[in-house]
N, C-alpha and C. Protein backbone atom coordinates (compact mmCIF):
# COMPACT_ATOMS: atom_id res chain seq x y z
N UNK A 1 -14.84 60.74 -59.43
CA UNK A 1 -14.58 59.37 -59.82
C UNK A 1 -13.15 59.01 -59.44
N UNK A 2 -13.15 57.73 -58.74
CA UNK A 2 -11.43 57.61 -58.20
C UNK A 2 -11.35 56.79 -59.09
N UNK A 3 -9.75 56.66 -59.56
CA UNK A 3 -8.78 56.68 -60.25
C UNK A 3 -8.24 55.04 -59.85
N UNK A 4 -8.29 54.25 -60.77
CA UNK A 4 -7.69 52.82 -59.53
C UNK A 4 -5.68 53.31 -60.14
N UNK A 5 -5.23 53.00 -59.44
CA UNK A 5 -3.72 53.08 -59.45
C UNK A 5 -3.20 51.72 -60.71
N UNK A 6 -2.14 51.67 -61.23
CA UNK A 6 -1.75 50.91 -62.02
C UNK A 6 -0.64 50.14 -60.77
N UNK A 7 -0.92 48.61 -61.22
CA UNK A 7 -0.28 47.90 -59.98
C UNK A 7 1.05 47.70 -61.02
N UNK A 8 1.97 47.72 -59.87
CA UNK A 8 3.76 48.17 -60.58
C UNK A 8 4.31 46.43 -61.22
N UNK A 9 4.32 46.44 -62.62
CA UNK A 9 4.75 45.56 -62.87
C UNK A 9 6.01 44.64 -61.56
N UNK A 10 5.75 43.08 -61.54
CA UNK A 10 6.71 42.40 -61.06
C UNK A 10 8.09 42.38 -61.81
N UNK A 11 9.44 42.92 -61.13
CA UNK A 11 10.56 42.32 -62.14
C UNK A 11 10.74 41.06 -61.70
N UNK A 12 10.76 40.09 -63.01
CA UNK A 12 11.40 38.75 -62.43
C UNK A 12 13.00 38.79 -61.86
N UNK A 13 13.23 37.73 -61.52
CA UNK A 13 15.43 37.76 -61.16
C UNK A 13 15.78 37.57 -62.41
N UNK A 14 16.72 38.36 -62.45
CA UNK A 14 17.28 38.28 -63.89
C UNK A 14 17.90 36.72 -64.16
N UNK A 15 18.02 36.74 -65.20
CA UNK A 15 18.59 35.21 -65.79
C UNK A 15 19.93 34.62 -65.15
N UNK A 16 20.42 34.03 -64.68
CA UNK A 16 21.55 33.60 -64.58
C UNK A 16 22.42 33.02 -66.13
N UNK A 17 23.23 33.33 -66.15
CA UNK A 17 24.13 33.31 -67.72
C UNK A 17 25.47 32.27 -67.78
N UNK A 18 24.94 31.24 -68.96
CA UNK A 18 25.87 30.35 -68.67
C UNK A 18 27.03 30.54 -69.68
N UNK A 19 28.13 30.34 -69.91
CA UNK A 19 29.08 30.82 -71.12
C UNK A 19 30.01 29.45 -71.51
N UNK A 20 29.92 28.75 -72.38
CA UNK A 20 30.99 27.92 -73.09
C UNK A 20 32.19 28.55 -73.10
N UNK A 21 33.13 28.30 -73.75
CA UNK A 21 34.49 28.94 -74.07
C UNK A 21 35.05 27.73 -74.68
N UNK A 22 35.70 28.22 -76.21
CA UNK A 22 36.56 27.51 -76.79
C UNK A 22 37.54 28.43 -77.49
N UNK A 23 37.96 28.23 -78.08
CA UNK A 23 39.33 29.01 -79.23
C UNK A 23 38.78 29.63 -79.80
N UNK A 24 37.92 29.78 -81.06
CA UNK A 24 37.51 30.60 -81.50
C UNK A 24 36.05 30.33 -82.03
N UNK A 25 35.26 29.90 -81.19
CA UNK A 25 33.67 30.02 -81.18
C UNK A 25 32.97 29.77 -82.45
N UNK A 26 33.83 28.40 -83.17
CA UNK A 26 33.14 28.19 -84.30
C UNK A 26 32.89 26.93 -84.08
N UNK A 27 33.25 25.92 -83.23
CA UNK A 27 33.24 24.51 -82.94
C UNK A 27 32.03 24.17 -81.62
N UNK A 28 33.39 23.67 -80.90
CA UNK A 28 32.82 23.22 -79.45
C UNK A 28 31.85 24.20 -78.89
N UNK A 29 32.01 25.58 -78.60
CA UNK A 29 31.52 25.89 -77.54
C UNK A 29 29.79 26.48 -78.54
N UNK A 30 30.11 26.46 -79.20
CA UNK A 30 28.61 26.60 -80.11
C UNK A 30 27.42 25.35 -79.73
N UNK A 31 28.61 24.37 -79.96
CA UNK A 31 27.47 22.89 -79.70
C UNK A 31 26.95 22.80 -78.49
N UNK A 32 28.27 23.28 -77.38
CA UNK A 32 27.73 23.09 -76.18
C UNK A 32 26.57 23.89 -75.67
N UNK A 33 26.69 25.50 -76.00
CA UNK A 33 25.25 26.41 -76.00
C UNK A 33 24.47 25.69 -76.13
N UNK A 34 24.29 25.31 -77.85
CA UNK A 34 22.82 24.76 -78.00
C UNK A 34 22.26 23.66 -77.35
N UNK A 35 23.61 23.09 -77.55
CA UNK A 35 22.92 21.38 -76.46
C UNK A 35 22.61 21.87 -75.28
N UNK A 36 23.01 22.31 -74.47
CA UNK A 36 22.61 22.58 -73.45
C UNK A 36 21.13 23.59 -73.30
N UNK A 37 21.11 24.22 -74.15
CA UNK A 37 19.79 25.47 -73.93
C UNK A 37 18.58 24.30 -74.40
N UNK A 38 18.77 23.55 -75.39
CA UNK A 38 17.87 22.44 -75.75
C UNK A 38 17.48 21.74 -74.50
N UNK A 39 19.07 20.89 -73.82
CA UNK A 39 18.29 20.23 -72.59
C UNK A 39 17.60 20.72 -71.16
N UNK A 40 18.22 22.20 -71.30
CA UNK A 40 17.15 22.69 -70.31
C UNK A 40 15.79 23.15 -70.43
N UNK A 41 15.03 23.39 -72.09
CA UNK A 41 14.86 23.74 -72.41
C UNK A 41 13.04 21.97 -72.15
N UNK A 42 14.08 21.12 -72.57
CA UNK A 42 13.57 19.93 -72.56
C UNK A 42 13.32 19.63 -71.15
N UNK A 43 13.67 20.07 -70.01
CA UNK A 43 13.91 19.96 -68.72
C UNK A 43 13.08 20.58 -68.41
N UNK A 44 12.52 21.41 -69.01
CA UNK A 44 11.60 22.76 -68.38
C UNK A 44 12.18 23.49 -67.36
N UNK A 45 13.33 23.92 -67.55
CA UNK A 45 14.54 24.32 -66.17
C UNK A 45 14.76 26.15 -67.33
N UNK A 46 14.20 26.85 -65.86
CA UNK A 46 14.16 28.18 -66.48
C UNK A 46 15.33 28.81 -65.71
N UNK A 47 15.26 30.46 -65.80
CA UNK A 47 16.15 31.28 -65.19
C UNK A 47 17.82 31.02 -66.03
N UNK A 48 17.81 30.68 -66.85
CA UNK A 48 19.10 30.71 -67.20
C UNK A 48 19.06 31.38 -68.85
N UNK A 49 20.49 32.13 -68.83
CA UNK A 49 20.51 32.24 -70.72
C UNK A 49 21.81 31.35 -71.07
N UNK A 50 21.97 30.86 -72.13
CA UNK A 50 23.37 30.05 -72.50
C UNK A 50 23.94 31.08 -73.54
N UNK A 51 24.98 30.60 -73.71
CA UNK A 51 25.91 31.45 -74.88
C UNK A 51 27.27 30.66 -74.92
N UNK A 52 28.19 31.17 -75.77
CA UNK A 52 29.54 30.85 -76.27
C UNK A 52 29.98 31.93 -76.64
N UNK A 53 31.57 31.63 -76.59
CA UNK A 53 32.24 32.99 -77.19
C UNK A 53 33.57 32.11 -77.09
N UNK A 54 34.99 32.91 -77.69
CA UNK A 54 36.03 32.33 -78.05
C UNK A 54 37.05 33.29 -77.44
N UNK A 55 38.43 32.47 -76.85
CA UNK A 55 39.42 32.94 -76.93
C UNK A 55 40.03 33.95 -78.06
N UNK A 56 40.32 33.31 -79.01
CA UNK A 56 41.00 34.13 -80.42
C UNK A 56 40.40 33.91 -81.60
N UNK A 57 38.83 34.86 -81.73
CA UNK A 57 37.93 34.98 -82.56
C UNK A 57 38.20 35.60 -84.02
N UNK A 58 38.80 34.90 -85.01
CA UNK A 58 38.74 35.61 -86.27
C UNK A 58 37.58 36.09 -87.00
N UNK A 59 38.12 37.23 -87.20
CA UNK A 59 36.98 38.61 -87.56
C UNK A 59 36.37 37.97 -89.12
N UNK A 60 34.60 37.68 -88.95
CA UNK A 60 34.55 36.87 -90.57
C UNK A 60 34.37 35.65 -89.82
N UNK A 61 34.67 34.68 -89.19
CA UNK A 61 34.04 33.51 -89.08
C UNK A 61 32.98 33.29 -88.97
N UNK A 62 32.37 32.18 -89.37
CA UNK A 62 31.58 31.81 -89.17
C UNK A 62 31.02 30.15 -88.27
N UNK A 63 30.19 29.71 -88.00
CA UNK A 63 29.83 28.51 -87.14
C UNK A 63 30.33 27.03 -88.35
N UNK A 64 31.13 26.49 -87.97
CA UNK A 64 31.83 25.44 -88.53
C UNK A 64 30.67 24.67 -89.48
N UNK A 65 30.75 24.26 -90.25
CA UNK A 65 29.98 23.78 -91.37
C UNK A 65 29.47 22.26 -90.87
N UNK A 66 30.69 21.53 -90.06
CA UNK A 66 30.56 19.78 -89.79
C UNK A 66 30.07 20.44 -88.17
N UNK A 67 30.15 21.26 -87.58
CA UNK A 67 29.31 21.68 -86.23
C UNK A 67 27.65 21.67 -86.29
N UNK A 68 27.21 22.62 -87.57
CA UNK A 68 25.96 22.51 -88.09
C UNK A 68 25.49 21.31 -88.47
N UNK A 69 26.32 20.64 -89.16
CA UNK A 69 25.54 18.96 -89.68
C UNK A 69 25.45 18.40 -87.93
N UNK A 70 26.40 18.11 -87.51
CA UNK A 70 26.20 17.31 -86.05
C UNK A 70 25.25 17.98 -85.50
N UNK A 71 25.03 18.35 -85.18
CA UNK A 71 23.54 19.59 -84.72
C UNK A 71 22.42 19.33 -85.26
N UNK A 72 22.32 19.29 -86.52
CA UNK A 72 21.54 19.17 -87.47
C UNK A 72 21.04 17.74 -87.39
N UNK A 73 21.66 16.97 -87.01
CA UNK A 73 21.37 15.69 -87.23
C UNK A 73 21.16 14.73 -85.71
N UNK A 74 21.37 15.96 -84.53
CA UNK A 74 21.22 15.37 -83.37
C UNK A 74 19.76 15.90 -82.64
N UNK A 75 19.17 16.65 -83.97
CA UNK A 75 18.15 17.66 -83.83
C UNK A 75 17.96 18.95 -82.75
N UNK A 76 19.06 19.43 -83.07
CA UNK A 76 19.29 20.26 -82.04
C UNK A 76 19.66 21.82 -82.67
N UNK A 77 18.52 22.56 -82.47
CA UNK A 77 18.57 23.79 -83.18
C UNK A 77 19.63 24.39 -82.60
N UNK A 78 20.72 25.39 -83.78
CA UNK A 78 21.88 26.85 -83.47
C UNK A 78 21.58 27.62 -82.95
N UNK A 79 20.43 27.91 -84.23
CA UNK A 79 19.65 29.48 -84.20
C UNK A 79 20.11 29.93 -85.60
N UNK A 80 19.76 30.69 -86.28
CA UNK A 80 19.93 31.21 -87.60
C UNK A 80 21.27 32.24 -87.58
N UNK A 81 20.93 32.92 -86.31
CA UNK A 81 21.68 34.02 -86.49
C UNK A 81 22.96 34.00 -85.31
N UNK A 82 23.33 32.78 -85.42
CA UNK A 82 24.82 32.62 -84.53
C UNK A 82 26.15 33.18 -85.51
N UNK A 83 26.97 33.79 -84.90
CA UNK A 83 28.06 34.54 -84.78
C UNK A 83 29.00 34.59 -84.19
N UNK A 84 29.94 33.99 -84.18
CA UNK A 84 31.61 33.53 -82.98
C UNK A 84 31.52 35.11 -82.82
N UNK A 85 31.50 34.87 -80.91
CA UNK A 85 32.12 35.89 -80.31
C UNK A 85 33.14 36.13 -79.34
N UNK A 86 34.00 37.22 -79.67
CA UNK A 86 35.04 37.11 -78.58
C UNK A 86 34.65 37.03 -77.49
N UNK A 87 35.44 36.53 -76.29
CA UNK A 87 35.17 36.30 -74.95
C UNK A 87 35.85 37.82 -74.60
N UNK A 88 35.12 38.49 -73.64
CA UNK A 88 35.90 39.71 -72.53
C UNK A 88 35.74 39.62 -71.20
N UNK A 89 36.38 40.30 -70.70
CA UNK A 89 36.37 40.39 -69.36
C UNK A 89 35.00 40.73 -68.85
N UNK A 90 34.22 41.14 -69.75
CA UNK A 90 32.59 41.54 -68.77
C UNK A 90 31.68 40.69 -69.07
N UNK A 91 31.87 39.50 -70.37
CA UNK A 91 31.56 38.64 -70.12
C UNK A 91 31.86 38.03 -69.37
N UNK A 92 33.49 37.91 -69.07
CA UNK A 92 32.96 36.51 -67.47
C UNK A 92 32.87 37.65 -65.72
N UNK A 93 32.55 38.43 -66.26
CA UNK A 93 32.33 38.86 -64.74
C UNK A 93 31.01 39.18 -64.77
N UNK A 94 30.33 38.91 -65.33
CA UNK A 94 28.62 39.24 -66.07
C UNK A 94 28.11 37.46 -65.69
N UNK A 95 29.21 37.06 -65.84
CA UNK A 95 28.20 35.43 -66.21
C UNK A 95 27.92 34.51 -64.61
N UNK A 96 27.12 33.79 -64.41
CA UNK A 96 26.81 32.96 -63.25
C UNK A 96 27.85 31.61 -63.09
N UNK A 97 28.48 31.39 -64.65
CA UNK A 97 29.40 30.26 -64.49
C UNK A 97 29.60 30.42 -66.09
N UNK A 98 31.23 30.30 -66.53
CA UNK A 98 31.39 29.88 -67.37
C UNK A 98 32.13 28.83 -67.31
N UNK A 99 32.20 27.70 -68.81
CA UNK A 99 32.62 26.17 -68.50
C UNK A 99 33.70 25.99 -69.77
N UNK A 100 35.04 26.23 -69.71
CA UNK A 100 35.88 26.19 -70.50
C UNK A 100 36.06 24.53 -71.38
N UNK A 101 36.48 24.19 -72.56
CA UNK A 101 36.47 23.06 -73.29
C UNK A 101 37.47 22.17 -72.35
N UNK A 102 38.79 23.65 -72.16
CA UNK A 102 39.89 22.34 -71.46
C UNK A 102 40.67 23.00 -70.89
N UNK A 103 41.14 22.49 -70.00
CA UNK A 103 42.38 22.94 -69.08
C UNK A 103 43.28 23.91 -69.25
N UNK A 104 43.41 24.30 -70.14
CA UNK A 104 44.48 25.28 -70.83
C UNK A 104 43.27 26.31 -71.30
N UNK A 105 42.28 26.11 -71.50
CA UNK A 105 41.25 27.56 -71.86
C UNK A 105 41.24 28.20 -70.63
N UNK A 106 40.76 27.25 -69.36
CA UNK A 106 40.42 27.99 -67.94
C UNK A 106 41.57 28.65 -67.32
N UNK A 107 42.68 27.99 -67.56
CA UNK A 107 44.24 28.96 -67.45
C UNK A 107 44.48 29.68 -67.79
N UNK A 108 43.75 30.52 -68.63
CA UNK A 108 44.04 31.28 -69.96
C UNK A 108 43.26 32.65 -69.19
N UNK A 109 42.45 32.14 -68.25
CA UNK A 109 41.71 33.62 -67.85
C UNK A 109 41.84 33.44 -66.90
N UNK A 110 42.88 33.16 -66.01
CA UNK A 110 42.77 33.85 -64.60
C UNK A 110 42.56 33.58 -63.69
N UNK A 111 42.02 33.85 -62.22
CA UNK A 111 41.13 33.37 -61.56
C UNK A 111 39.93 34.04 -61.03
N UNK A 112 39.31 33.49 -61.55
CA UNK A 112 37.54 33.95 -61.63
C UNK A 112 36.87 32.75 -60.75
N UNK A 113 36.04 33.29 -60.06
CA UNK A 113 35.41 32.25 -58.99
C UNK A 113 34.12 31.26 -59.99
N UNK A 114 34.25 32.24 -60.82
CA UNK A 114 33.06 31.21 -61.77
C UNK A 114 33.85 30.60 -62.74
N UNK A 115 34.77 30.14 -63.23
CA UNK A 115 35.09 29.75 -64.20
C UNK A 115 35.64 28.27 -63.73
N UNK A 116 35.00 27.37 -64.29
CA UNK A 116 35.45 25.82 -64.41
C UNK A 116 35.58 25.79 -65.86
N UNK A 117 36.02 23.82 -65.86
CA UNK A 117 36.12 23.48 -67.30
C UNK A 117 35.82 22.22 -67.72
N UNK A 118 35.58 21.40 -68.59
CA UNK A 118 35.40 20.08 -68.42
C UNK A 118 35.95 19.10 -67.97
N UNK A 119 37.39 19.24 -68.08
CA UNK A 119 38.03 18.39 -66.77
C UNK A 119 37.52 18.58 -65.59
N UNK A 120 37.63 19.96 -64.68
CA UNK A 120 37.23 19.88 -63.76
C UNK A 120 35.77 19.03 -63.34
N UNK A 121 34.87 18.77 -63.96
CA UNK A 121 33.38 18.94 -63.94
C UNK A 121 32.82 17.44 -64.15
N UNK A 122 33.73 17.39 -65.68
CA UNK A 122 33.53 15.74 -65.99
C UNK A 122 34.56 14.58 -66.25
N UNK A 123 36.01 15.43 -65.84
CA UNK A 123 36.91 14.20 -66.12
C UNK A 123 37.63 14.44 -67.33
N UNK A 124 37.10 15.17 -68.31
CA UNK A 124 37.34 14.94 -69.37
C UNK A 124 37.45 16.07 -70.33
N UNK A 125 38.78 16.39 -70.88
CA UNK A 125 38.77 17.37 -72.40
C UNK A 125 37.66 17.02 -73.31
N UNK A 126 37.46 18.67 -73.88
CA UNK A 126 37.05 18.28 -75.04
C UNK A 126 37.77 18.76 -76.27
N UNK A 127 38.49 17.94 -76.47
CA UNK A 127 39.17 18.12 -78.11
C UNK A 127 38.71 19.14 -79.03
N UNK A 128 39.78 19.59 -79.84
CA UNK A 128 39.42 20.92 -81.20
C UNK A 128 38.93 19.76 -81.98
N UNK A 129 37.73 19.78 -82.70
CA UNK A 129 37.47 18.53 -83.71
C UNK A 129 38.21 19.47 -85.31
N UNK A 130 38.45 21.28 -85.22
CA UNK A 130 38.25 21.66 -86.59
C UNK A 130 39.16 21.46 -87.24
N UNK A 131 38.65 21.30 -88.41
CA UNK A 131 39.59 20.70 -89.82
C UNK A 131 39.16 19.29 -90.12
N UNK A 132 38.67 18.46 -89.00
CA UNK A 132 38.27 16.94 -89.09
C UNK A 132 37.08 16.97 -89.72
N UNK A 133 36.86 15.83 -89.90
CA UNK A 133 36.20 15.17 -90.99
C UNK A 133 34.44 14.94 -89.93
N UNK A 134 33.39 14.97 -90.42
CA UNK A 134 32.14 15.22 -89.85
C UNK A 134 32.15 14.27 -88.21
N UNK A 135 32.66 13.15 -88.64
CA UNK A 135 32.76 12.03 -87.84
C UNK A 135 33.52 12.62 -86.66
N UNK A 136 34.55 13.46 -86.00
CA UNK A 136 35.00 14.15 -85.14
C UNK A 136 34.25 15.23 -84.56
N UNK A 137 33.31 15.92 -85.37
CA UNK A 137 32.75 16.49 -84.65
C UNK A 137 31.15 16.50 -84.15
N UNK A 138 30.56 14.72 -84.49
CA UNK A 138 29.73 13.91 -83.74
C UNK A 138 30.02 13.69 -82.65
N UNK A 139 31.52 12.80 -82.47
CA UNK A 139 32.24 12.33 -81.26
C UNK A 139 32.39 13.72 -80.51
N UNK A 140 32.51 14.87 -80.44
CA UNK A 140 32.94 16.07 -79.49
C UNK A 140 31.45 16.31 -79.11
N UNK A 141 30.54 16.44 -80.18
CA UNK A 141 29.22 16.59 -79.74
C UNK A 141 28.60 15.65 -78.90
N UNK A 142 28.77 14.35 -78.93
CA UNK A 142 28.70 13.50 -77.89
C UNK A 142 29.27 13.48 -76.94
N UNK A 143 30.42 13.94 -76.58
CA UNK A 143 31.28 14.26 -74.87
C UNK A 143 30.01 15.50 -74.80
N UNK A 144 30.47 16.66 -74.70
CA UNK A 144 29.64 17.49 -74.44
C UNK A 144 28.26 17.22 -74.08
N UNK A 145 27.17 16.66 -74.58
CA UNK A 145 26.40 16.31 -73.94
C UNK A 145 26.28 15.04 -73.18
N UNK A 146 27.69 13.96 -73.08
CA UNK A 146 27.42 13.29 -71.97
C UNK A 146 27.72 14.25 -70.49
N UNK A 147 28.18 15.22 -70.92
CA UNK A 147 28.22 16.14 -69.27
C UNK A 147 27.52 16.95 -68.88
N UNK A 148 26.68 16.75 -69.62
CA UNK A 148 25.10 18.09 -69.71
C UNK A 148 24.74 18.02 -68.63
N UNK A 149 24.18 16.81 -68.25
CA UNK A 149 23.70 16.19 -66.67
C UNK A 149 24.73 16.52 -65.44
N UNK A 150 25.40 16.61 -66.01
CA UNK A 150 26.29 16.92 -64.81
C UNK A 150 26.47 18.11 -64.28
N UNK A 151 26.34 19.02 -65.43
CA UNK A 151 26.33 20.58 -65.37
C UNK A 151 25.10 20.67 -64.57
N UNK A 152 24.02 20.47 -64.77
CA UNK A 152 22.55 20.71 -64.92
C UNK A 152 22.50 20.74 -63.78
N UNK A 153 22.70 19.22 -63.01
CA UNK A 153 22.66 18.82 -61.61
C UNK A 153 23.74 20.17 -60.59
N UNK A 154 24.70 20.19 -61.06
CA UNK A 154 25.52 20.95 -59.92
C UNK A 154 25.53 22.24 -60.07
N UNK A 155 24.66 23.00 -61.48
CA UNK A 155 24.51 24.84 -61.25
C UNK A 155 22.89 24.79 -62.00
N UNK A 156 22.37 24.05 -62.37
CA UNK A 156 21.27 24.46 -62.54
C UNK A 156 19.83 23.58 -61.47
N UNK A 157 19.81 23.46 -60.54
CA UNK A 157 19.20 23.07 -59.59
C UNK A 157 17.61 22.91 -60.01
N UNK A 158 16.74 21.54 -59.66
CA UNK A 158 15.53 21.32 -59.82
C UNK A 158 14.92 22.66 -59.74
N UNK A 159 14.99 23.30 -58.54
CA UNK A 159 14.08 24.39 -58.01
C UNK A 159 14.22 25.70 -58.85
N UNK A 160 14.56 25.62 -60.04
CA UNK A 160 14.21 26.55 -60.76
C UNK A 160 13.26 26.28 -62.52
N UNK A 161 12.69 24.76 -62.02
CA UNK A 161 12.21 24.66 -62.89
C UNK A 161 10.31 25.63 -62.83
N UNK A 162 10.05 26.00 -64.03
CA UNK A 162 8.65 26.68 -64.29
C UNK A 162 7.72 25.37 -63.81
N UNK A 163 6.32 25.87 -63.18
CA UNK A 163 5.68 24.97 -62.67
C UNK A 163 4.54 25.11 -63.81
């Protein structure tokens, strides 16, 4: 009796990895993950993972309290189990593009062929909203995803959407 062979699983391409960057990964670059994994998500635009992580991550933080309401209220899931993480060096040499808040974050590491920032991209900082009052960190959540599209269009390309 012959034996049929087991056909060798396909590996897919691994994910391409997108990385926020803010100060310390309790604000901005949290919102920007999720908004963004949402609108690709809404896009049906695969092959990518999102994430955030921080310049100078205090040990014990947690995801900003007025970050969660703006989120919360723009219907745009965290995830339960988010955690500010430091940024390292193998994160950005691991990642397909990371997108710093502002001009002075992307200075801050160097020169890496993947690393832009929102000036570069859209014109525009995005402000520390923390310590402000809920209403500041609606307005930051709203820059951020007015540049979603912009991101989307220039590293995440139609042709990787699932058919």
């Amino acid at each position: 009796m012959e034996q049929k062979k087991a056909e060798p699983k396909k590996k897919s391409a691994p994910k391409k990895k997108i990385v926020f960057v803010c100060t310390g990964n309790t604000c901005r670059s949290p919102m920007a993950e999720a908004a963004l994994r949402k609108e690709l998500r809404r896009r049906k635009i695969a092959g990518y993972t999102v994430s955030s992580a921080g310049l100078r991550v205090e040990k014990g933080s947690v995801l900003s309290p007025n970050s969660a309401q703006a989120l919360s209220e723009a219907k745009i899931p965290v995830g339960k189990r988010f955690s500010p993480k430091q940024l390292t060096e193998k994160t950005v040499e691991g990642a397909y593009l990371v997108v710093c808040m502002t001009e002075r974050h992307r200075l801050a590491l160097g020169n890496f062929p993947n690393v832009t920032s929102f000036p570069q991209l859209c014109g525009m900082e995005i402000p520390d909203p923390y310590g402000q009052d809920v209403d500041v960190y609606r307005m930051t959540l709203r820059r951020i995803r007015e540049c979603l599209p912009l991101i989307i269009e220039r590293y995440c390309p139609a042709s990787s959407k699932e058919d």
